[in-house]
C-alpha atoms as a PDB file:
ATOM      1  CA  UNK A   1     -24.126   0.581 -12.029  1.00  0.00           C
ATOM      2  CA  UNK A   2     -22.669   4.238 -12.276  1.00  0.00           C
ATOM      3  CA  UNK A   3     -22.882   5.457 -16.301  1.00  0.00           C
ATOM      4  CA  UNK A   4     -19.451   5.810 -17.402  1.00  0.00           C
ATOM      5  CA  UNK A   5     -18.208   7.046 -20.926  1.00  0.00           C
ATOM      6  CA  UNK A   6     -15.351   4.911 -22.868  1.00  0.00           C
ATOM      7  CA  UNK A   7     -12.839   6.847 -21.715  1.00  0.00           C
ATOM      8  CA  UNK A   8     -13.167   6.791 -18.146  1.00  0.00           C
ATOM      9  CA  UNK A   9     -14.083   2.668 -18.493  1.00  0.00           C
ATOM     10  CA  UNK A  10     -11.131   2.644 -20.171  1.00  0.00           C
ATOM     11  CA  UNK A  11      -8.921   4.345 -18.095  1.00  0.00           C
ATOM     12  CA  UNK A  12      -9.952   2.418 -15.041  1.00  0.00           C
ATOM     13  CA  UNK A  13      -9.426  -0.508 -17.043  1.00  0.00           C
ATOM     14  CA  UNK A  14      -5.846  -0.212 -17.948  1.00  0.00           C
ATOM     15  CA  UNK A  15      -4.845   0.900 -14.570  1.00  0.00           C
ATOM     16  CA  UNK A  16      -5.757  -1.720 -13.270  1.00  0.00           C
ATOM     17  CA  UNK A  17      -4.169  -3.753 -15.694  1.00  0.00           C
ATOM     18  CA  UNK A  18      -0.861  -1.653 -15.451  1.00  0.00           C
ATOM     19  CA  UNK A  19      -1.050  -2.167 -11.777  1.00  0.00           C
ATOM     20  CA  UNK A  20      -1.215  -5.764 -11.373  1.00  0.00           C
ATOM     21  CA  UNK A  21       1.424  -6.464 -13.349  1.00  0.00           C
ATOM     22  CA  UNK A  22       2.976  -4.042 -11.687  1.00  0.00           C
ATOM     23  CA  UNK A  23       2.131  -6.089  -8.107  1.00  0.00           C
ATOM     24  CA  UNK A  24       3.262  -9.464  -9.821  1.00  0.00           C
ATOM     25  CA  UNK A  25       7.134  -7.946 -10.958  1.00  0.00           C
ATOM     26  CA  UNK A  26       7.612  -6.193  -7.580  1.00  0.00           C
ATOM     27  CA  UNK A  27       6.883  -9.791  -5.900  1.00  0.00           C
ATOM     28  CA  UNK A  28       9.349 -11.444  -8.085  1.00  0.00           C
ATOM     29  CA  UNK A  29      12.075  -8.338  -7.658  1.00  0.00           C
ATOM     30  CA  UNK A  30      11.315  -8.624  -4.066  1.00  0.00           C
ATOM     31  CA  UNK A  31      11.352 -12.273  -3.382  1.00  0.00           C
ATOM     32  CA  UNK A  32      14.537 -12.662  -5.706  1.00  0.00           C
ATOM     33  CA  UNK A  33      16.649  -9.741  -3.882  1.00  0.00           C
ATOM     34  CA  UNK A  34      16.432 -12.222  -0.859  1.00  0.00           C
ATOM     35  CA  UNK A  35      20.124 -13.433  -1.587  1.00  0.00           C
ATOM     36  CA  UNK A  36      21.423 -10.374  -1.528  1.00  0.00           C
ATOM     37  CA  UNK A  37      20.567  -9.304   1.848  1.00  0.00           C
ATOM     38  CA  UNK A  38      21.883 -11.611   5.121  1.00  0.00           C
ATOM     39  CA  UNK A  39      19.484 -13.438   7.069  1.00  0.00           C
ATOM     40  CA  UNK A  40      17.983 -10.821   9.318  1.00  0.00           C
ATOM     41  CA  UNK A  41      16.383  -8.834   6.683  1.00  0.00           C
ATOM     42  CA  UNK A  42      15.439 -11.879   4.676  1.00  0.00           C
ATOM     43  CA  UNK A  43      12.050 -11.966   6.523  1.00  0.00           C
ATOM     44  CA  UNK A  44      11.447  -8.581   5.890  1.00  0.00           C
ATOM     45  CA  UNK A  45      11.799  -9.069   2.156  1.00  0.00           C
ATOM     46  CA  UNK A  46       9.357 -12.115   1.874  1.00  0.00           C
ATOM     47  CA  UNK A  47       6.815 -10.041   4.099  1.00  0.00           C
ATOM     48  CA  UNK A  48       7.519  -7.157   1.503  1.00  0.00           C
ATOM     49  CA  UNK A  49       7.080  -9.597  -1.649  1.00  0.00           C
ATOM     50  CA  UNK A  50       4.027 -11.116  -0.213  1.00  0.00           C
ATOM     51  CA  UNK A  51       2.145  -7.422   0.096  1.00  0.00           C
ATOM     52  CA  UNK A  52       2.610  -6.941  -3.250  1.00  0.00           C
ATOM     53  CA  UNK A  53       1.863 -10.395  -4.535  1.00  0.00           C
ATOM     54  CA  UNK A  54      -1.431 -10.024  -2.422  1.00  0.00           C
ATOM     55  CA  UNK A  55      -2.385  -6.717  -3.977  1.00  0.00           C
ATOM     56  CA  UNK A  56      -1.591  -8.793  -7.605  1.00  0.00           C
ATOM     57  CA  UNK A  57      -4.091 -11.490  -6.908  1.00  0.00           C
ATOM     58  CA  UNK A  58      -7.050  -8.791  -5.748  1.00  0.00           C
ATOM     59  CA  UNK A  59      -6.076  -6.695  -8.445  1.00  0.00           C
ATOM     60  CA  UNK A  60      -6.417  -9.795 -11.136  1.00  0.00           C
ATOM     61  CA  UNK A  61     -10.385  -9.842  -9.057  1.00  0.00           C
ATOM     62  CA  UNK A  62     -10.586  -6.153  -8.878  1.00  0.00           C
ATOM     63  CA  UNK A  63      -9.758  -5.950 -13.224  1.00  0.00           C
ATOM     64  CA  UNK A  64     -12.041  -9.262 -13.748  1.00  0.00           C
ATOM     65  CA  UNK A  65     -14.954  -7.743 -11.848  1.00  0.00           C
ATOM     66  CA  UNK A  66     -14.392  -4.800 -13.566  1.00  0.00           C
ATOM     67  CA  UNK A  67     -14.820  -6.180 -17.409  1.00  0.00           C
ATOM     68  CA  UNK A  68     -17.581  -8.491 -16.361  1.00  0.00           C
ATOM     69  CA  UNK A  69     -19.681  -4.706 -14.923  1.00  0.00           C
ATOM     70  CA  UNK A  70     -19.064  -3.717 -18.546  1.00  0.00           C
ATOM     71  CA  UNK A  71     -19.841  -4.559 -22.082  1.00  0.00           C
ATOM     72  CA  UNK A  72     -17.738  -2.451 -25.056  1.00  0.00           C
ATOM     73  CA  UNK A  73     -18.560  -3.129 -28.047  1.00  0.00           C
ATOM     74  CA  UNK A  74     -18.333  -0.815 -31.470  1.00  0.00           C
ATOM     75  CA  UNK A  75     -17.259   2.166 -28.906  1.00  0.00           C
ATOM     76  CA  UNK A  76     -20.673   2.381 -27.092  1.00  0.00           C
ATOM     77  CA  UNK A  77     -20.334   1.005 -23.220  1.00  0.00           C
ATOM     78  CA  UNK A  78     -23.321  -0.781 -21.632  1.00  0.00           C
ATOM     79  CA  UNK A  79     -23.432  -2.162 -17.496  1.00  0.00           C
ATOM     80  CA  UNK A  80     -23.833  -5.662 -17.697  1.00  0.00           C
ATOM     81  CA  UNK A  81     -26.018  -5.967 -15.072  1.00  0.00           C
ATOM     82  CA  UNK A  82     -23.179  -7.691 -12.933  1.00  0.00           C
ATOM     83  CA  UNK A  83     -22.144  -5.371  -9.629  1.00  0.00           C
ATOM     84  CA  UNK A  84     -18.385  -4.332  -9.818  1.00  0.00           C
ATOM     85  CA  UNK A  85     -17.234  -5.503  -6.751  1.00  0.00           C
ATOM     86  CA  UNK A  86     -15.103  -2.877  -4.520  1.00  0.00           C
ATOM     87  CA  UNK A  87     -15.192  -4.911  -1.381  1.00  0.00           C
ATOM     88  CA  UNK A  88     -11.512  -6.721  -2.715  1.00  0.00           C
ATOM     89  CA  UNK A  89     -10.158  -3.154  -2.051  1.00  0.00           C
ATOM     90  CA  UNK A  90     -10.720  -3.694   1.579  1.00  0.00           C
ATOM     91  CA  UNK A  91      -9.847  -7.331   1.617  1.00  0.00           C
ATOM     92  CA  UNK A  92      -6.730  -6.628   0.321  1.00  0.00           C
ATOM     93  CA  UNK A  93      -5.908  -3.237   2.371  1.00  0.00           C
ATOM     94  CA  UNK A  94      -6.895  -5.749   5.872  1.00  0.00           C
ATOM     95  CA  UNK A  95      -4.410  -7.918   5.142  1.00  0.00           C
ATOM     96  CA  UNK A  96      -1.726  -5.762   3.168  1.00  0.00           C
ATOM     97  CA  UNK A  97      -1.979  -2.550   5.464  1.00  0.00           C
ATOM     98  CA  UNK A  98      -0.769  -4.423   8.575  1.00  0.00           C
ATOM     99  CA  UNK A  99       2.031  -6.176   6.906  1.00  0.00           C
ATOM    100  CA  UNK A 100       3.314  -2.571   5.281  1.00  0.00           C
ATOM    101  CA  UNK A 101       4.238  -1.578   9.202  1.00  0.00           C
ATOM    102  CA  UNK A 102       5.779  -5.006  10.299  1.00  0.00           C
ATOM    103  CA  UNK A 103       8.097  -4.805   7.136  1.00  0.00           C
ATOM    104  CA  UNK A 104       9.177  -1.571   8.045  1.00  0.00           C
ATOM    105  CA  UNK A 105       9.785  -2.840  11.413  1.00  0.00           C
ATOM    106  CA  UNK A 106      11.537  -5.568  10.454  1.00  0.00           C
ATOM    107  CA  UNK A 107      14.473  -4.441   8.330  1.00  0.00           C
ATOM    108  CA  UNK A 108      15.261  -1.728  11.318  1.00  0.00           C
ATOM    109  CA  UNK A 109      16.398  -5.525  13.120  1.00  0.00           C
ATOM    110  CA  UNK A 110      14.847  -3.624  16.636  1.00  0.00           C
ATOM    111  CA  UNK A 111      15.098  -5.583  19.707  1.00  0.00           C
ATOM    112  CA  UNK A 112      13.334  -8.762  19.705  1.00  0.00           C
ATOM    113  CA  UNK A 113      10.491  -7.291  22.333  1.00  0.00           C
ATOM    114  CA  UNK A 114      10.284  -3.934  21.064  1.00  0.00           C
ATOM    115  CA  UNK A 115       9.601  -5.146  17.397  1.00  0.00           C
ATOM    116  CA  UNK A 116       6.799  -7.630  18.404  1.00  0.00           C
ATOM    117  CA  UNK A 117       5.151  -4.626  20.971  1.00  0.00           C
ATOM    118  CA  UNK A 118       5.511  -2.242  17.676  1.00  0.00           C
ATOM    119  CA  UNK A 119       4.304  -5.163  15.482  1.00  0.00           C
ATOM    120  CA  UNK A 120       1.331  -5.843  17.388  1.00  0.00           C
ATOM    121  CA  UNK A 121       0.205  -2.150  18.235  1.00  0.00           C
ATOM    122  CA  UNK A 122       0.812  -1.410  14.729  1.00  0.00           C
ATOM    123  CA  UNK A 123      -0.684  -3.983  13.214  1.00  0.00           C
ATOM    124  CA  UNK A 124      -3.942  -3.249  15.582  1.00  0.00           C
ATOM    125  CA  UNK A 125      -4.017  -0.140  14.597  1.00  0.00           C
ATOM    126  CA  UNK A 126      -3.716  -0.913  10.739  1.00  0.00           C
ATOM    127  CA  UNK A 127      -6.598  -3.468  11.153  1.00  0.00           C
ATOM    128  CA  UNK A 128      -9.159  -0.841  12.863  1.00  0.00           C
ATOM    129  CA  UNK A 129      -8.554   1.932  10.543  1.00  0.00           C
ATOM    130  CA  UNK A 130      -9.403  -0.140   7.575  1.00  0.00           C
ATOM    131  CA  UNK A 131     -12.699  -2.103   9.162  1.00  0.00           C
ATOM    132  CA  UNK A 132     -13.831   1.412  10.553  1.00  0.00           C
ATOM    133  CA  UNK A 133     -13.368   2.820   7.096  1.00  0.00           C
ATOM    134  CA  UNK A 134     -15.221   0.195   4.942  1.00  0.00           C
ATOM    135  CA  UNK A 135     -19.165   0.966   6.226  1.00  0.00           C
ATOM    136  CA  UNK A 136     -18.579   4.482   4.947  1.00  0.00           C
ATOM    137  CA  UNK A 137     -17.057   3.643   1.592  1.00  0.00           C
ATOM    138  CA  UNK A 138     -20.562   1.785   0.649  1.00  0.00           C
ATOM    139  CA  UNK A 139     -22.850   4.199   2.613  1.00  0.00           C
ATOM    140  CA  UNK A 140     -25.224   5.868  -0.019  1.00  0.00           C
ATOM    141  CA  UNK A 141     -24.837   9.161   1.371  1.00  0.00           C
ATOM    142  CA  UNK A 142     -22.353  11.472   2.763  1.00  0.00           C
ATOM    143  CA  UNK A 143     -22.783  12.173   6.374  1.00  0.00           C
ATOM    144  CA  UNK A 144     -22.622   8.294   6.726  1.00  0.00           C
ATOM    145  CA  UNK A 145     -19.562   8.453   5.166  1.00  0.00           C
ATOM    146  CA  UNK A 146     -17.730  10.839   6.588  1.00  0.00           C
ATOM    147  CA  UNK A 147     -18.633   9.439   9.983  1.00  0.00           C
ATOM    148  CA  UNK A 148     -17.251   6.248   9.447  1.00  0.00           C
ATOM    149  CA  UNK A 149     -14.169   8.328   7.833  1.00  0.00           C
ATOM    150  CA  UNK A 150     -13.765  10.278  11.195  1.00  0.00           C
ATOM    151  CA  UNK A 151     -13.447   7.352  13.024  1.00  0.00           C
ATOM    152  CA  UNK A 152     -11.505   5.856  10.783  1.00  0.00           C
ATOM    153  CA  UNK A 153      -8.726   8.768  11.202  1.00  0.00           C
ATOM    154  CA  UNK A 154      -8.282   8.226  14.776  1.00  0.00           C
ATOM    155  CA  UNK A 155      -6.209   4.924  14.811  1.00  0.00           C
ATOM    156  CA  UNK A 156      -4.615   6.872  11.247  1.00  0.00           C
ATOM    157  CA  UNK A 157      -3.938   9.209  13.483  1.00  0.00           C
ATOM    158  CA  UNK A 158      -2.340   6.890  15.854  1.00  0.00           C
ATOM    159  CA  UNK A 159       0.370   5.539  13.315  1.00  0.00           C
ATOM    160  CA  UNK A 160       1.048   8.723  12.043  1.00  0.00           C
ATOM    161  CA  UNK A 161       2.235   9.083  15.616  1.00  0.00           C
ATOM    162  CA  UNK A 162       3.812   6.168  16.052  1.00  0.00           C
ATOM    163  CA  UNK A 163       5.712   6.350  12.799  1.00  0.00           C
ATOM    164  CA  UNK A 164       7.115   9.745  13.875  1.00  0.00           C
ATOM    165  CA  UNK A 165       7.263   9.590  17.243  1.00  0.00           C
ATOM    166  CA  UNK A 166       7.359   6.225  18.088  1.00  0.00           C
ATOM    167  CA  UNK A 167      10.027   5.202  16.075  1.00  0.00           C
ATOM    168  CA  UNK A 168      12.043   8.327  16.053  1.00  0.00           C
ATOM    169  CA  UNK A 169      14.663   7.163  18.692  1.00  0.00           C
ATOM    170  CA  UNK A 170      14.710   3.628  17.173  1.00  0.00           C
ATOM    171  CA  UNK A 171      15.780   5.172  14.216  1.00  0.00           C
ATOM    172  CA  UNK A 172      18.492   7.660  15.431  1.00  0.00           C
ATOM    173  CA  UNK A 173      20.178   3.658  16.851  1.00  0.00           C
ATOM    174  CA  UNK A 174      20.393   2.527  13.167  1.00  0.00           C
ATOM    175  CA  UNK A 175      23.163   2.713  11.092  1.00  0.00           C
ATOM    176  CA  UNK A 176      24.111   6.094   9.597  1.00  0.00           C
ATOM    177  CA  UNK A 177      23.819   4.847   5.577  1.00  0.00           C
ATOM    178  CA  UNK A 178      20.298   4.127   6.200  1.00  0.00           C
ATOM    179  CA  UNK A 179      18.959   6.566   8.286  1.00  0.00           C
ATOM    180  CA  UNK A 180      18.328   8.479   5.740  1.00  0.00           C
ATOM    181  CA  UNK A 181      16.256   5.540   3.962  1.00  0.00           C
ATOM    182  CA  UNK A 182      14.435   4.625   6.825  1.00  0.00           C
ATOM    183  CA  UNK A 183      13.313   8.346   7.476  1.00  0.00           C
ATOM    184  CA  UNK A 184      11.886   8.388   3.600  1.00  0.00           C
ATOM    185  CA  UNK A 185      10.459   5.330   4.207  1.00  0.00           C
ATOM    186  CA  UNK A 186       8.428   6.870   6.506  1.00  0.00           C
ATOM    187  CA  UNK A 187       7.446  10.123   4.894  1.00  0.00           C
ATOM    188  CA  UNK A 188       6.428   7.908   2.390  1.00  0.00           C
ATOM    189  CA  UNK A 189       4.144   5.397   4.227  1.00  0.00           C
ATOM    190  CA  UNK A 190       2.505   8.889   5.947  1.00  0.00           C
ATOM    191  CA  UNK A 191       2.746  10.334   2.743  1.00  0.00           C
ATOM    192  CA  UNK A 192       0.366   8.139   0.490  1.00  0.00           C
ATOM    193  CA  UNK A 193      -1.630   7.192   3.338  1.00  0.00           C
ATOM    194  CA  UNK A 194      -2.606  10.566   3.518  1.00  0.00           C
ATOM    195  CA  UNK A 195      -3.622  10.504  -0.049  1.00  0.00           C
ATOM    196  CA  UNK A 196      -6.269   7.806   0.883  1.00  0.00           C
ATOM    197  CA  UNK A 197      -8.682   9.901   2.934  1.00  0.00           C
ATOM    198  CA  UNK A 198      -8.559  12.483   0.194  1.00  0.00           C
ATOM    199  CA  UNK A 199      -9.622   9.992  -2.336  1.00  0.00           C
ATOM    200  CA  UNK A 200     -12.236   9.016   0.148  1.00  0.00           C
ATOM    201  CA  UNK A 201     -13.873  12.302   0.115  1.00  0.00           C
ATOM    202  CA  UNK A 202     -13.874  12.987  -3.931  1.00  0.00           C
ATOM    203  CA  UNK A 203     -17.826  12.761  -3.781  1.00  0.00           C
ATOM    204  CA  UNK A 204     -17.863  15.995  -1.228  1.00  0.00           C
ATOM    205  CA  UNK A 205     -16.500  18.000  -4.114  1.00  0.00           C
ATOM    206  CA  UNK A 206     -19.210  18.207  -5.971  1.00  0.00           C
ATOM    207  CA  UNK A 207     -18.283  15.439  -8.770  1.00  0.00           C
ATOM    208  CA  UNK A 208     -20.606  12.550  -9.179  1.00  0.00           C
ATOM    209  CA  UNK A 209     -21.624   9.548 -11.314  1.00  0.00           C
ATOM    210  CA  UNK A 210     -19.100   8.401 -13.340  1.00  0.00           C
ATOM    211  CA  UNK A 211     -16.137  10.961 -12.827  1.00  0.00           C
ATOM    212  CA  UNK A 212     -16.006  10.428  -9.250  1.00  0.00           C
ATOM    213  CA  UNK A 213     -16.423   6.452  -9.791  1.00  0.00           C
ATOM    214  CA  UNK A 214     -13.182   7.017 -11.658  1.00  0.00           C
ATOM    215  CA  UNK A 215     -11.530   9.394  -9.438  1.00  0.00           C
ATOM    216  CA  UNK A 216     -11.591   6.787  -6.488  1.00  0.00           C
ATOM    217  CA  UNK A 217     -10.452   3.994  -8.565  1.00  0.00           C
ATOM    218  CA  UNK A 218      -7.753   5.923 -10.411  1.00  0.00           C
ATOM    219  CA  UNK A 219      -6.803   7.765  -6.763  1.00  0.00           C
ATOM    220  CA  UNK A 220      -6.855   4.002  -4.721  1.00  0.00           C
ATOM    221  CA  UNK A 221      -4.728   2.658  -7.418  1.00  0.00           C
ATOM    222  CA  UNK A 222      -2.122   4.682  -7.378  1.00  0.00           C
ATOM    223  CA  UNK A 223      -1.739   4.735  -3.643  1.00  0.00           C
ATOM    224  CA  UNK A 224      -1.125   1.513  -3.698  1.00  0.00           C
ATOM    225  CA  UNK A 225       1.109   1.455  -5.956  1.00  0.00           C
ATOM    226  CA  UNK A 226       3.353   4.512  -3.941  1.00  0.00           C
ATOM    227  CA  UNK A 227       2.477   2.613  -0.767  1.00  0.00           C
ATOM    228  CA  UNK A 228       3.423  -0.784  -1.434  1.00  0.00           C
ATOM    229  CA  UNK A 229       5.864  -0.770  -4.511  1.00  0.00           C
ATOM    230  CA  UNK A 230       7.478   1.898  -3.450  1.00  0.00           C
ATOM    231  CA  UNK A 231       7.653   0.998   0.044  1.00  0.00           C
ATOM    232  CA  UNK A 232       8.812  -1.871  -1.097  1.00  0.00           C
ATOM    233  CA  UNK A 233      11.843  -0.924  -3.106  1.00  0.00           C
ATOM    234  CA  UNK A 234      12.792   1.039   0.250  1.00  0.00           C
ATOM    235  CA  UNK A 235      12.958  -1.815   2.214  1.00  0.00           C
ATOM    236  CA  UNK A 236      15.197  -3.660   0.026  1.00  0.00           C
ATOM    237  CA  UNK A 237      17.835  -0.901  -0.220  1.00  0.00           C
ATOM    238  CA  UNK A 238      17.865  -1.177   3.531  1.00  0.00           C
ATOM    239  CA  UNK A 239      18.287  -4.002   3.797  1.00  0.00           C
ATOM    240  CA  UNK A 240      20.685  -4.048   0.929  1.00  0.00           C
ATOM    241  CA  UNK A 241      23.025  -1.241   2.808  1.00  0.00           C
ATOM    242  CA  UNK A 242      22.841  -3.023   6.481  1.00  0.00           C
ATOM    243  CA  UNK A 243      23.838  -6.229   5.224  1.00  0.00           C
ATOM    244  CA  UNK A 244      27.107  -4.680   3.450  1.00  0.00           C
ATOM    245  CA  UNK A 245      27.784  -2.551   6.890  1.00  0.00           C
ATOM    246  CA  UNK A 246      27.152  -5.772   8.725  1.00  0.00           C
ATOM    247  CA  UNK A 247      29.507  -7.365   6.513  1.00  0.00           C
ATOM    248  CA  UNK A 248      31.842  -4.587   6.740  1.00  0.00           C
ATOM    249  CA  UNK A 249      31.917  -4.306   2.868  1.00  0.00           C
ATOM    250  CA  UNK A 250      31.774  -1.144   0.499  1.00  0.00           C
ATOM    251  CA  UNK A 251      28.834  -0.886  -1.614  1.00  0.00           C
ATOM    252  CA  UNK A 252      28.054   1.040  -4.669  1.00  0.00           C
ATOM    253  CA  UNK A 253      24.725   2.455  -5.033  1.00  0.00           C
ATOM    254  CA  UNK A 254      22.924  -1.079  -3.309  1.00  0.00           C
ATOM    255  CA  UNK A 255      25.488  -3.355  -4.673  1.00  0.00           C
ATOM    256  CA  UNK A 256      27.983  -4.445  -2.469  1.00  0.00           C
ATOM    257  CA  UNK A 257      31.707  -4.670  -4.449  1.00  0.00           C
ATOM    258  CA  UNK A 258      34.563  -6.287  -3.341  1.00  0.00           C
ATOM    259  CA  UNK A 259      37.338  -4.420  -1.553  1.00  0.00           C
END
């Protein structure tokens, strides 16, 4: 196990504990703001609650595995002899990653074809830049792993596209009140994605052991946290806003009040 001082086990340790709790109140936010939004963007809201209440339960493994690598005691930190185990990162981004796109998809209530072509292509996509990335985040040395991170850019790259491209004259059909939403919705998504690979590639800047064991965990956390929470909220105020236009009802920030 990589020596860390108290303070970076520490640190580590109560991000992670921030962040699933975190996970577990954006899933209840999430799943609850369901009956405020009509039926078409319900299914985007349970997809959007059940990201987050996926990254809760690998976080609740990520923080166990994390105490069990470590003994504190009296202020001096000792491995246990018990591997942390990173690989729930991955598990989580597989399933999660995908899921972030569909939601997205969802709540712009596309044509029934054209959302399960994006869905699928997406989705794909999501899948192969994650299992491309994982051989290079355990790879012992660097030209390993920024192989494996090369390839892994290329279906990143393909999203990005997508996302931008893609989506851009799917968006300019949506309602005026959320166009706005849906275009920061989708800076965002590129926007802490992009953070990932630079996390990635914290041991090519000369940091090692225990600060850039920290750096990645620290970095990975809060990308999530931007990518799904706040992705997330997002969603829901769309959905939120099309429901009252759909309704034909005034709203006042993302409540909808009675005319």
């Amino acid at each position: 196990m990589t020596q860390l001082t108290v303070g970076q086990y520490t640190l580590v340790y109560n991000a992670f504990s921030f962040t699933l709790a975190t996970m577990a109140a954006a899933s209840i936010f999430l799943w609850m703001g369901r009956s405020q939004v009509s039926t078409s963007y319900k299914t985007a809201l349970t997809i959007s609650g059940l990201v987050t209440a996926i990254a809760a339960y690998h976080y609740f493994r990520i923080f166990n595995s994390w105490e069990s690598a470590y003994t504190l005691r009296n202020d001096a930190l000792t491995a246990t002899g018990f591997a942390f185990n990173d690989a729930y990162r991955y598990v989580d981004w597989l399933l999660t990653v995908p899921l972030l796109l569909i939601e997205l998809i969802l709540v712009m209530k596309l044509p029934q074809s054209e959302t399960v072509s994006r869905s699928f292509r997406l989705g794909f996509a999501a899948v192969l830049m994650i299992g491309l990335g994982y051989p290079g985040e355990i790879a012992g040395d660097n030209a390993t792993r920024a192989l494996w991170g090369t390839l892994s850019t290329i279906p990143f790259i393909y999203i990005v596209w997508a996302l931008f491209k893609g989506l851009g004259e799917s968006i300019n059909r949506q309602p005026e009140n959320v166009r706005g939403l849906i275009k920061s919705a989708r800076l965002l998504t590129f926007a802490s994605w992009g953070f990932y690979p630079l996390v990635y590639m914290l041991p090519y800047t000369g940091l090692s052991g225990g600060a850039v064991t920290t750096g990645v965990q620290i970095g990975y956390t809060f990308a999530d946290i931007i990518s799904k929470v706040g992705l997330g909220i997002l969603v829901y105020n769309i959905a939120v806003r099309k429901s009252a236009a759909e309704r034909d009802e005034p709203f006042a920030g993302n409540r909808p009040i009675a005319a």
